[in-house]
Protein backbone atom coordinates (compact mmCIF):
# COMPACT_ATOMS: atom_id res chain seq x y z
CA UNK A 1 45.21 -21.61 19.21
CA UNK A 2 43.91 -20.15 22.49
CA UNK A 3 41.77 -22.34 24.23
CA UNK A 4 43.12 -26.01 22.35
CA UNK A 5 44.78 -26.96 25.29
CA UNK A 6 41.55 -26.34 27.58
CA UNK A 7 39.28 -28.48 25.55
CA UNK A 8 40.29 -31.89 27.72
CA UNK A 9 37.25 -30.05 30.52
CA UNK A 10 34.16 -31.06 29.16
CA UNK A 11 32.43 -31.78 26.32
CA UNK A 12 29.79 -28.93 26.64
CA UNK A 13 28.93 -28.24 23.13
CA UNK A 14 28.41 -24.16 24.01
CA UNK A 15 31.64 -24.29 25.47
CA UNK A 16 34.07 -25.54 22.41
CA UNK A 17 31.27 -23.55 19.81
CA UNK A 18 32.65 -20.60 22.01
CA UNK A 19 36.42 -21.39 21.78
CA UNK A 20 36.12 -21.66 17.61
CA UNK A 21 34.03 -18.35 17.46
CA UNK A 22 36.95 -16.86 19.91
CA UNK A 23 39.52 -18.37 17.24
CA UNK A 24 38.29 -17.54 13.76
CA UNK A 25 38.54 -13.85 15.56
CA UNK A 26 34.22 -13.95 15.42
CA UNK A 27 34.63 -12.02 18.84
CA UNK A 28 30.88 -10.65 18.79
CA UNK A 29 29.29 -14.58 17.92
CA UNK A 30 32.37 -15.96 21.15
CA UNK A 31 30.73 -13.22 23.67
CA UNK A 32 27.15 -14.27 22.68
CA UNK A 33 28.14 -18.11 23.58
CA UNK A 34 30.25 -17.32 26.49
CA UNK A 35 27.46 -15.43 28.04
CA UNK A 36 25.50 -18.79 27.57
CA UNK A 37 28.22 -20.46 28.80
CA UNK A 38 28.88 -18.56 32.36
CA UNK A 39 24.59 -18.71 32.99
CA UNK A 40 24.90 -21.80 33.08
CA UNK A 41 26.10 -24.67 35.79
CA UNK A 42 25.33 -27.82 34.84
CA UNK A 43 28.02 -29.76 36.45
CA UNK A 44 31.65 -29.26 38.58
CA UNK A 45 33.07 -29.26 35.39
CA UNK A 46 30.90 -26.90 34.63
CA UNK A 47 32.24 -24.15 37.21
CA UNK A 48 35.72 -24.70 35.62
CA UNK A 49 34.21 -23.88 32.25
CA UNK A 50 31.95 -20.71 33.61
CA UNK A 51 35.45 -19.53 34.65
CA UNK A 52 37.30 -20.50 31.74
CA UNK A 53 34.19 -18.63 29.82
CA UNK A 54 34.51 -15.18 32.01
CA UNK A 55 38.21 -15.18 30.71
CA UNK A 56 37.60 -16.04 27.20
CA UNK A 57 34.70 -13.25 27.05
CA UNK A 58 36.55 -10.48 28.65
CA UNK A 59 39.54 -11.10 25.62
CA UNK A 60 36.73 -11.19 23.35
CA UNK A 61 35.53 -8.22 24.22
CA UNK A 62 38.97 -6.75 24.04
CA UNK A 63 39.69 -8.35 20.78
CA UNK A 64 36.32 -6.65 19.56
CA UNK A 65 37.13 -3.25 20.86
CA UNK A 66 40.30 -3.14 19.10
CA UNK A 67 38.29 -4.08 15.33
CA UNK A 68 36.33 -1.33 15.92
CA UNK A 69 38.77 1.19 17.12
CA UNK A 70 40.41 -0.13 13.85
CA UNK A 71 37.79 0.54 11.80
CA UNK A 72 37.31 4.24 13.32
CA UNK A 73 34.20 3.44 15.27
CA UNK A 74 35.87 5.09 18.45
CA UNK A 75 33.04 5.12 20.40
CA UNK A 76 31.93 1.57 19.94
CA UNK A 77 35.41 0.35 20.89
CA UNK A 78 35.32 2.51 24.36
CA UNK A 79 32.26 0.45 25.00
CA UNK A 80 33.67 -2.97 24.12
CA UNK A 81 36.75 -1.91 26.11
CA UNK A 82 34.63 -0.66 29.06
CA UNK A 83 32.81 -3.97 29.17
CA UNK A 84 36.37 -6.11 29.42
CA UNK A 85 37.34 -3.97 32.17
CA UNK A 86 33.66 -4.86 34.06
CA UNK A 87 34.51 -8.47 33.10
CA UNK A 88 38.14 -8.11 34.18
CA UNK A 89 39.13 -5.37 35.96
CA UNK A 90 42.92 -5.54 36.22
CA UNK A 91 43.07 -6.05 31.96
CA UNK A 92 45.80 -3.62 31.78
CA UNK A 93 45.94 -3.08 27.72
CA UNK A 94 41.73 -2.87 27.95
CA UNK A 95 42.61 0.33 30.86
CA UNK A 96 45.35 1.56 28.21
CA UNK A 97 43.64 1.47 24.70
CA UNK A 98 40.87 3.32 26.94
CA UNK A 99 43.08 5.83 28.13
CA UNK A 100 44.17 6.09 24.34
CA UNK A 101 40.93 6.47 23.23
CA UNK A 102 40.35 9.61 26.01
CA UNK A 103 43.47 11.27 24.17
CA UNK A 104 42.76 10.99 20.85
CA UNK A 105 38.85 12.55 21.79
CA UNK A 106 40.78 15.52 23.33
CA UNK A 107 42.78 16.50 20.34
């Protein structure tokens, strides 16, 4: 899975609690701990993490907004997608679902 291969930098307990949430697709429970993770800067490794962390949360939040737009909560999604799109701004399927989203509101 996504994040196995990044587990070698550290052993910060928040950290690899984040990467399984992220995994078994528990995107709201990932954002909660990557938030944790990204406050905090215990140690060099630490920085790499915080990064790793900013990356992991902004797919999480993309991963979320697509559940919801799923499940027909169209609005909620727009905000999940908005908030990748603060995290990481050049997310280019986060700027398309939301530019779905705008069409299907028009019709």
């Amino acid at each position: 899975m996504f994040g196995q291969k990044l587990s070698h930098l550290g052993g910060n307990h928040r950290y690899q609690r984040a990467i399984e949430l992220y995994n078994s697709s528990r995107f709201e429970e990932a954002i909660d701990e990557f938030d944790k993770v990204v406050g905090s800067h215990e140690s060099v490794d630490a920085e790499v993490r915080a990064s790793l962390a900013h990356l992991f949360q902004s797919l999480a939040y993309f991963k979320r907004g697509q559940e919801l737009w799923q499940d027909g909560a169209s609005a909620e999604a727009h905000a999940y997608f908005e908030k990748c799109l603060n995290t990481d701004p050049d997310n280019v399927e986060a700027r398309l679902a939301l530019e779905e989203l705008k069409g299907e509101n028009r019709s």
